[in-house]
N, C-alpha and C. Protein backbone atom coordinates (compact mmCIF):
# COMPACT_ATOMS: atom_id res chain seq x y z
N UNK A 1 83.50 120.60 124.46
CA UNK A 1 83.83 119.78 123.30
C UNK A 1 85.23 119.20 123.50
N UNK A 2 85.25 117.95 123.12
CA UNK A 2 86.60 117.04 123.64
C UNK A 2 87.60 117.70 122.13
N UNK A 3 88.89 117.52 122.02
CA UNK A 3 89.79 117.69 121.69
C UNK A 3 89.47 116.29 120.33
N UNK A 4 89.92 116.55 119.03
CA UNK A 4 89.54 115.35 118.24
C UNK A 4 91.05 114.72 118.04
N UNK A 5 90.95 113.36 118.09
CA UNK A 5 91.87 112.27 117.91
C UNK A 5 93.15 113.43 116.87
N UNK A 6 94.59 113.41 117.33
CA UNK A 6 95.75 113.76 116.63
C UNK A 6 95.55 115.16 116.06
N UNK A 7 94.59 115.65 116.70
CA UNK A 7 94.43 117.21 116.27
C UNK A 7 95.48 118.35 115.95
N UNK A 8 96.29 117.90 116.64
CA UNK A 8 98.10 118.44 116.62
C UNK A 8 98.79 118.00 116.05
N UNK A 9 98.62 117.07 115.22
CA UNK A 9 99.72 116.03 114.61
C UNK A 9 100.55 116.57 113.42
N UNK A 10 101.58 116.56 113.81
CA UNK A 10 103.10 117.15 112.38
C UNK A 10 103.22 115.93 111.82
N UNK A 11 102.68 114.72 111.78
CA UNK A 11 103.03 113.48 111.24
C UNK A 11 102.63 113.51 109.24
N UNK A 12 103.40 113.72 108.02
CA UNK A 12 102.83 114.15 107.17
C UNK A 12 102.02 112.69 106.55
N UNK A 13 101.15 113.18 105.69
CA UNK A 13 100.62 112.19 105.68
C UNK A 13 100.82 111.27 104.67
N UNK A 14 102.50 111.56 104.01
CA UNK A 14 102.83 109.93 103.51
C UNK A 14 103.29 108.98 104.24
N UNK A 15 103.92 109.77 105.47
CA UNK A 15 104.04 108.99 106.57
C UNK A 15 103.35 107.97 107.28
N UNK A 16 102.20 108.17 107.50
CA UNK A 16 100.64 107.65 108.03
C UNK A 16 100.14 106.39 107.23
N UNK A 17 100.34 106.79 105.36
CA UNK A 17 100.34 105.72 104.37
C UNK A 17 101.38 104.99 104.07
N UNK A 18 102.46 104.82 104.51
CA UNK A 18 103.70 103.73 104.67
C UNK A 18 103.07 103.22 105.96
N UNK A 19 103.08 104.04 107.28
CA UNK A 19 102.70 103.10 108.09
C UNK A 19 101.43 101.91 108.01
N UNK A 20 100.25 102.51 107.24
CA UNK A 20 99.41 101.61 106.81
C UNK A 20 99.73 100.95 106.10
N UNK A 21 100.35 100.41 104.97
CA UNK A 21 101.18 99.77 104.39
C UNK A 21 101.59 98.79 105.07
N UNK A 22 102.59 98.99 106.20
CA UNK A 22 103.60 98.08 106.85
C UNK A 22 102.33 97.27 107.40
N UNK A 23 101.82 97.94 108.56
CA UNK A 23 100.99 97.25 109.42
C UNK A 23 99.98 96.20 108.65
N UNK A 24 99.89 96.42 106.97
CA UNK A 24 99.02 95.31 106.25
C UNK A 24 99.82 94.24 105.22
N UNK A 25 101.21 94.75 105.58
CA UNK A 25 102.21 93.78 104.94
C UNK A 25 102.27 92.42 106.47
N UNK A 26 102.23 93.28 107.81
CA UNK A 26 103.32 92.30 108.54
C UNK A 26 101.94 91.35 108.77
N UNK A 27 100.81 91.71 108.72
CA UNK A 27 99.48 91.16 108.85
C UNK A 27 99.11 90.41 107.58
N UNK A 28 99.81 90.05 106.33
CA UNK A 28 100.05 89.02 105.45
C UNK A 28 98.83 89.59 104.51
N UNK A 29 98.75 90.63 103.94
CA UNK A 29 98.06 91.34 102.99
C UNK A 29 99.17 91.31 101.83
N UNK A 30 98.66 90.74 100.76
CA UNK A 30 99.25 90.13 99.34
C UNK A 30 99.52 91.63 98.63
N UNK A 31 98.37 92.64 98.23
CA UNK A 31 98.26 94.07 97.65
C UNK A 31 98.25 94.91 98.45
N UNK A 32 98.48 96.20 98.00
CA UNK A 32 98.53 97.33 98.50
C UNK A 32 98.35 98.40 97.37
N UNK A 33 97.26 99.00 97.43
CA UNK A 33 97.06 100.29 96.79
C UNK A 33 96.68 101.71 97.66
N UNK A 34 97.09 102.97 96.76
CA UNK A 34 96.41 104.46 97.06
C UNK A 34 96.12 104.91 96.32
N UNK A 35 95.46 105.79 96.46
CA UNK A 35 94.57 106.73 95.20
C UNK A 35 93.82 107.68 95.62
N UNK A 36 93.65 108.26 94.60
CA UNK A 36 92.27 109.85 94.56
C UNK A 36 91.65 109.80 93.92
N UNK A 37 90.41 110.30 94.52
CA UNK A 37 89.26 110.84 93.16
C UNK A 37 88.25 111.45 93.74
N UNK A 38 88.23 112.96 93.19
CA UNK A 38 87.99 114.19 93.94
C UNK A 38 88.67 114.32 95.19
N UNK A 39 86.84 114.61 96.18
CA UNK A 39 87.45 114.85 97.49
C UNK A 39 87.72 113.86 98.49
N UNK A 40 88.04 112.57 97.50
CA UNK A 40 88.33 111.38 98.62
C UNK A 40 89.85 110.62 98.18
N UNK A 41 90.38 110.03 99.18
CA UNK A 41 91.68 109.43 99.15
C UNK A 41 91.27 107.88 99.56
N UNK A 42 91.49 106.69 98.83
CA UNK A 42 91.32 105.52 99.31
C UNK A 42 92.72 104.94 99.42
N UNK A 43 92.51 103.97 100.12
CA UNK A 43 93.24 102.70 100.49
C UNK A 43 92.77 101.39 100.22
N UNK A 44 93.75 100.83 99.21
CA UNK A 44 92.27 99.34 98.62
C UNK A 44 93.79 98.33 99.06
N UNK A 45 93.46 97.30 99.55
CA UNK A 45 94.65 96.19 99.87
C UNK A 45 94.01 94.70 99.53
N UNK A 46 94.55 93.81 99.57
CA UNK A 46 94.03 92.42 99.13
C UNK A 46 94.62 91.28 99.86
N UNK A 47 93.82 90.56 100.86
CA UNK A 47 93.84 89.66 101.95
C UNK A 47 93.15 88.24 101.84
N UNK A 48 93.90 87.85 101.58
CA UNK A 48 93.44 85.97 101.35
C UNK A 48 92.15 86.08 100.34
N UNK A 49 92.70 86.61 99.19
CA UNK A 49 91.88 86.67 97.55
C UNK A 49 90.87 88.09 98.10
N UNK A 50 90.35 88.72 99.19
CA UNK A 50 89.54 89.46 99.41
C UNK A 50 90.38 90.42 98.80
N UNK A 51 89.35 91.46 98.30
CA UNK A 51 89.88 92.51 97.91
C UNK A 51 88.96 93.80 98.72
N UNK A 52 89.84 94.87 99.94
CA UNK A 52 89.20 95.47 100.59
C UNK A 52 89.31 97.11 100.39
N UNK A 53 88.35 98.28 100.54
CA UNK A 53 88.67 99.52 100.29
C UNK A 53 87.91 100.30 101.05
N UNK A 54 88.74 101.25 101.47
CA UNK A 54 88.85 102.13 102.68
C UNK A 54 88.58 103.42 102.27
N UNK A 55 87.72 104.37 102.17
CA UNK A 55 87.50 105.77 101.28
C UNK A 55 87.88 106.85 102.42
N UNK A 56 88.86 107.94 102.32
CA UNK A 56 89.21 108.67 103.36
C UNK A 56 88.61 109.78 102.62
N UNK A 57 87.10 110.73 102.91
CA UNK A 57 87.05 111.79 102.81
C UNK A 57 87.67 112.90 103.17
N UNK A 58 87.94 113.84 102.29
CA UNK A 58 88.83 114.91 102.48
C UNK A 58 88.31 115.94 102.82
N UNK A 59 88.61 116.80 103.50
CA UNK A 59 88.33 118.37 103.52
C UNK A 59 87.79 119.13 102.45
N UNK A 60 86.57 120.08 102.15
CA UNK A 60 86.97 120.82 101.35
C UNK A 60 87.58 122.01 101.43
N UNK A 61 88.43 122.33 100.21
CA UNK A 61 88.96 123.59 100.60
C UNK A 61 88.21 124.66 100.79
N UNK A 62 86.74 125.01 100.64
CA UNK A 62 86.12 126.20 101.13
C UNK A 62 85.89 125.64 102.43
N UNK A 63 86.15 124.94 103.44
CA UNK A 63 85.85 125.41 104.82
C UNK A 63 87.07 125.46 105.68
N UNK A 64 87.88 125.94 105.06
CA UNK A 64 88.81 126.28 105.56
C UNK A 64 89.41 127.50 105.50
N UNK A 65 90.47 128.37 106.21
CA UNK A 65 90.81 129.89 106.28
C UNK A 65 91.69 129.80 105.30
N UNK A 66 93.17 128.73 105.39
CA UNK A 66 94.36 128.42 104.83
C UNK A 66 94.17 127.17 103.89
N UNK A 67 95.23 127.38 103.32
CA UNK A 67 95.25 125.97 102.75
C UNK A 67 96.16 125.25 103.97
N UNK A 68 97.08 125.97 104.70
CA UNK A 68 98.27 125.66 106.15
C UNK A 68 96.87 124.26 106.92
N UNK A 69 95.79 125.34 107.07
CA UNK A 69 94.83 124.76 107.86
C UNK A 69 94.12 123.89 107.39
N UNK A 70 93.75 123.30 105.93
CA UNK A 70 93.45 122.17 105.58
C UNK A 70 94.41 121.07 105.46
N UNK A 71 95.85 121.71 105.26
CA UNK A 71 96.28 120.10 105.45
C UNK A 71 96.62 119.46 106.65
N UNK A 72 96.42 120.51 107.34
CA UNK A 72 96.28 120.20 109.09
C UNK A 72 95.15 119.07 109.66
N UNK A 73 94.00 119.40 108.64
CA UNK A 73 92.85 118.61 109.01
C UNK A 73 93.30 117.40 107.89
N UNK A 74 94.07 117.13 107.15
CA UNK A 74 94.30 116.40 106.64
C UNK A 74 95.11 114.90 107.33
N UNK A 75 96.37 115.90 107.33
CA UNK A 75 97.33 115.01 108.26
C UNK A 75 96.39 114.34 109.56
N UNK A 76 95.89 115.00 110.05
CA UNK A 76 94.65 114.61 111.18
C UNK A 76 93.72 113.39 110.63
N UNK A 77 92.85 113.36 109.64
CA UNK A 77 92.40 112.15 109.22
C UNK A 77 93.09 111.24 109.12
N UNK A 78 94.40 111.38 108.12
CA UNK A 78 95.05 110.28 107.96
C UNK A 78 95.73 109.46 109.36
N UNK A 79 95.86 110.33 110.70
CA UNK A 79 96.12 109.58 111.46
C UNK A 79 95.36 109.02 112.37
N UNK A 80 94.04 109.20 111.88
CA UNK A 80 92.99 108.55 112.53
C UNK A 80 92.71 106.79 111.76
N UNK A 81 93.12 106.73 110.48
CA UNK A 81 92.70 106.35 109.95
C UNK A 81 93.98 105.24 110.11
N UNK A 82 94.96 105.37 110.27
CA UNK A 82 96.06 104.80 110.67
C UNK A 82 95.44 103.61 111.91
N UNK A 83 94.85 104.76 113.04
CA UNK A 83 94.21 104.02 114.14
C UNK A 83 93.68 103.01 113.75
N UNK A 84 92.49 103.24 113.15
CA UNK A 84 91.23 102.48 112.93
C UNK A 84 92.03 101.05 112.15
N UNK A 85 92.58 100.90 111.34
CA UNK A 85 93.41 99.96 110.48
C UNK A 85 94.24 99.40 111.67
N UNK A 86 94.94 99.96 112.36
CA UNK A 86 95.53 99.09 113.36
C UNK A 86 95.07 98.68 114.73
N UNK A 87 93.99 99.20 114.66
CA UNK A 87 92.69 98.89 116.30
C UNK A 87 92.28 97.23 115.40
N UNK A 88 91.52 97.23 114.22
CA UNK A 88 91.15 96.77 113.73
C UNK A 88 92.33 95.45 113.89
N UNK A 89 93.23 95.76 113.16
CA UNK A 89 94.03 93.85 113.00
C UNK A 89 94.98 93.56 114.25
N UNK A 90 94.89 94.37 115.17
CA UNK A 90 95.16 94.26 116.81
C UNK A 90 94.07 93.20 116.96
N UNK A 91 92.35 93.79 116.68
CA UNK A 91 91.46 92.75 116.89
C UNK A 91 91.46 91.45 116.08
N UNK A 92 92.03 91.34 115.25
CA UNK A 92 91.85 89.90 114.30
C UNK A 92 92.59 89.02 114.95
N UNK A 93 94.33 89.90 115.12
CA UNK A 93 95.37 88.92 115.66
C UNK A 93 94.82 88.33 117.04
N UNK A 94 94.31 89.20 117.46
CA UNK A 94 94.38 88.56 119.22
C UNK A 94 92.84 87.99 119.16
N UNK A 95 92.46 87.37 118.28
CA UNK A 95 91.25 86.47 118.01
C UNK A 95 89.95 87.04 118.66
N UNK A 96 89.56 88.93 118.65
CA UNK A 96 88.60 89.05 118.98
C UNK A 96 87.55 89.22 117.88
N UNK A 97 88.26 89.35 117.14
CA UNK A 97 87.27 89.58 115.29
C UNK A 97 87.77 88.78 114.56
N UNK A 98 86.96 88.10 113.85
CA UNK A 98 87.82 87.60 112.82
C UNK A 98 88.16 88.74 111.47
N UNK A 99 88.66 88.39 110.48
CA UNK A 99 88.87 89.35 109.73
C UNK A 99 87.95 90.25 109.21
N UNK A 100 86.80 89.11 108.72
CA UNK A 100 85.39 88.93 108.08
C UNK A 100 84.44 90.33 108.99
N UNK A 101 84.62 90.21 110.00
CA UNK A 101 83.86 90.96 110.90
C UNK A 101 84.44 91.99 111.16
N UNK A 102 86.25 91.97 110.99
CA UNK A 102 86.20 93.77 110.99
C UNK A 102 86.35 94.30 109.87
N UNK A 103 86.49 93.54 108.86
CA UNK A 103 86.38 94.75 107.44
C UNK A 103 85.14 94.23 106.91
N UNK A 104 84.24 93.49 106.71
CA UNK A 104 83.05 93.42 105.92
C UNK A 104 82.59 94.20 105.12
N UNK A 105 82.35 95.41 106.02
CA UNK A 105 81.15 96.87 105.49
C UNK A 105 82.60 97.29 104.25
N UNK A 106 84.06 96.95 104.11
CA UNK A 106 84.90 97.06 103.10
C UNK A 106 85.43 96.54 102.02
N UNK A 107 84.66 95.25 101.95
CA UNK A 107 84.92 94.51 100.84
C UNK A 107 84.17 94.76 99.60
N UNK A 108 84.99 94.65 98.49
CA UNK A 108 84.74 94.94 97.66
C UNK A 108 84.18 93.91 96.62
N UNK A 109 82.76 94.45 96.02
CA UNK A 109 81.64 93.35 95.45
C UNK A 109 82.48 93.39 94.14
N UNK A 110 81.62 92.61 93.15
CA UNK A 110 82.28 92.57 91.58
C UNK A 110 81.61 93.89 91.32
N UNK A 111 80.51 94.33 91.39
CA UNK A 111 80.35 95.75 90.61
C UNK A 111 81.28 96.63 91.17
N UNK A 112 82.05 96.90 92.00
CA UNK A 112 82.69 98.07 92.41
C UNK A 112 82.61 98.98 93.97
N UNK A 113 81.37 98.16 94.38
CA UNK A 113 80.89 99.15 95.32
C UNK A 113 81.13 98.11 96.25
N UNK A 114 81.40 98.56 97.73
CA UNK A 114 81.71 97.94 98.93
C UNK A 114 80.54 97.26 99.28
N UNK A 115 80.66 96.31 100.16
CA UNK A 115 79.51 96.21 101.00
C UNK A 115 78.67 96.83 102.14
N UNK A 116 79.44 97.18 102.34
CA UNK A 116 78.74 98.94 103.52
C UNK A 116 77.56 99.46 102.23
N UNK A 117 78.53 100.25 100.93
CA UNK A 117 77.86 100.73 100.21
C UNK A 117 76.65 99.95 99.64
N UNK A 118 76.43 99.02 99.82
CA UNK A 118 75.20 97.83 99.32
C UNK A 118 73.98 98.05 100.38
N UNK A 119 74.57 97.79 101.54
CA UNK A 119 73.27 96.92 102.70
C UNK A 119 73.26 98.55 103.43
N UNK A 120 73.89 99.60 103.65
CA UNK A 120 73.88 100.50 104.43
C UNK A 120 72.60 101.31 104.70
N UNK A 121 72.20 101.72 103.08
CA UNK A 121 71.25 102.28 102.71
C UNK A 121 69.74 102.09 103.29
N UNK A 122 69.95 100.15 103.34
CA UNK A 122 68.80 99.44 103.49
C UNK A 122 68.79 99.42 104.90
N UNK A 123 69.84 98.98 105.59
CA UNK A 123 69.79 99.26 107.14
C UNK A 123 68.88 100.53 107.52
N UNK A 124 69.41 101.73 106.79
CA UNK A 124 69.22 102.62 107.45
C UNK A 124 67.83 103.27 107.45
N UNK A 125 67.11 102.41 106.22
CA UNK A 125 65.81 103.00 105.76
C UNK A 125 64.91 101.90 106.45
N UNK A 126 65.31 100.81 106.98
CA UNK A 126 64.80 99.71 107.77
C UNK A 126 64.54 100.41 109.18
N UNK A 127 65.94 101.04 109.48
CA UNK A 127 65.98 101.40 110.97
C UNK A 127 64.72 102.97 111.09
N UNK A 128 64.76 103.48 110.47
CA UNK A 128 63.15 104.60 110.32
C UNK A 128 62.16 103.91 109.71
N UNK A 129 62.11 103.14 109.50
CA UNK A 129 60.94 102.25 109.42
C UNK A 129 60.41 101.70 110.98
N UNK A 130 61.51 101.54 111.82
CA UNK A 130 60.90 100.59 112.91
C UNK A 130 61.24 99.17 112.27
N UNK A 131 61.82 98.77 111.32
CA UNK A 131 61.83 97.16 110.91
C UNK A 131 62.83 96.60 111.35
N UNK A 132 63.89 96.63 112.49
CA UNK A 132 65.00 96.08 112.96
C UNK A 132 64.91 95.55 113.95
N UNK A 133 64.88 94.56 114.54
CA UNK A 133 64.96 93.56 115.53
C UNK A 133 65.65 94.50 117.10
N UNK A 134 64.79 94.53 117.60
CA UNK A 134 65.29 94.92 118.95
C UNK A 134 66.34 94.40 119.73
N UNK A 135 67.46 94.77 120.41
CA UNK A 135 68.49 94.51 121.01
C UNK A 135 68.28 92.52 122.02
N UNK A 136 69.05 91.88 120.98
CA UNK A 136 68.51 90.18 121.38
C UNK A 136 69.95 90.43 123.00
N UNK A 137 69.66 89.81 123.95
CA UNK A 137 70.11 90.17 124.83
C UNK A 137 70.60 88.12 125.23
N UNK A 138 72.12 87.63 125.96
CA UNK A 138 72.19 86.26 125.79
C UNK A 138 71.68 85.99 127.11
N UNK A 139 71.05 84.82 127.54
CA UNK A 139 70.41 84.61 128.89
C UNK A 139 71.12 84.82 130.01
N UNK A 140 70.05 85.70 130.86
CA UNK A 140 70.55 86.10 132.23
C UNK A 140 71.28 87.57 131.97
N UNK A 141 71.08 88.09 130.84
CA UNK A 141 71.85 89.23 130.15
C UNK A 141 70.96 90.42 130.61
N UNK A 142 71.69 91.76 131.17
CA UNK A 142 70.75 92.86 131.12
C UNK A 142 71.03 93.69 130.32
N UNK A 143 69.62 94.70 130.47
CA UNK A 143 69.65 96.01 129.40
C UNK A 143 69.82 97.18 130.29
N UNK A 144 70.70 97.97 129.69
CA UNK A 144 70.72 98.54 130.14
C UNK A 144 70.13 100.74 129.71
């Protein structure tokens, strides 16, 4: 079993949420929010009128020995999550995604719920169905 992303990390994790912050200020994000509710921590920000949100599930405290050792796995998400937010607008800036395409499944509809949370469900009950279009491959393209 491989070692998981920042598994060691002393980085606390308001630290991790300023850095997400910055990295969606210098990337011309208008809002910035954080929050809780229960066992999840979001990140909701707002980008050329889009309004986008990020749900960081938390640990629960029964699977853990310590509480030392849950915020260990804590600090650990949050610096994964750091990644993913800055892998992500690494890809926008250097024109391999547009924005649209790396947060989509995060935008937020008028009822409340993301778009991940909309179409996910249906994907997924499509994909055990057999109803999903087989891998379209561009000419002269192999499978591998």
């Amino acid at each position: 079993m491989t070692a998981r992303y920042a598994a060691n990390t002393s980085v606390p994790v308001d630290r991790s949420r300023t850095e997400i912050e910055r990295q969606l200020q210098r990337f011309g994000a208008t809002g910035f929010g954080y929050g809780w509710e229960g066992s999840q921590e979001v990140i909701a920000f707002t980008y050329r009128a889009k309004q986008v949100r990020l749900t960081l599930p938390m640990p629960s405290p029964s699977g853990f020995r310590t509480e030392a050792a849950r915020e260990k796995e804590r600090r650990r998400r949050w610096r994964s999550l750091a990644m993913v937010i800055k892998a992500l607008l690494v890809g926008v800036d250097d024109d391999i995604l547009s924005f649209e395409e790396a947060f989509l499944s995060y935008f937020v509809m008028p009822d409340g719920l993301t778009l991940g949370q909309r179409l996910i469900p249906g994907l997924e009950a499509a994909a055990s169905e057999g109803k999903l279009p087989r891998l379209m491959l561009p000419a002269g393209g192999e499978s591998r």
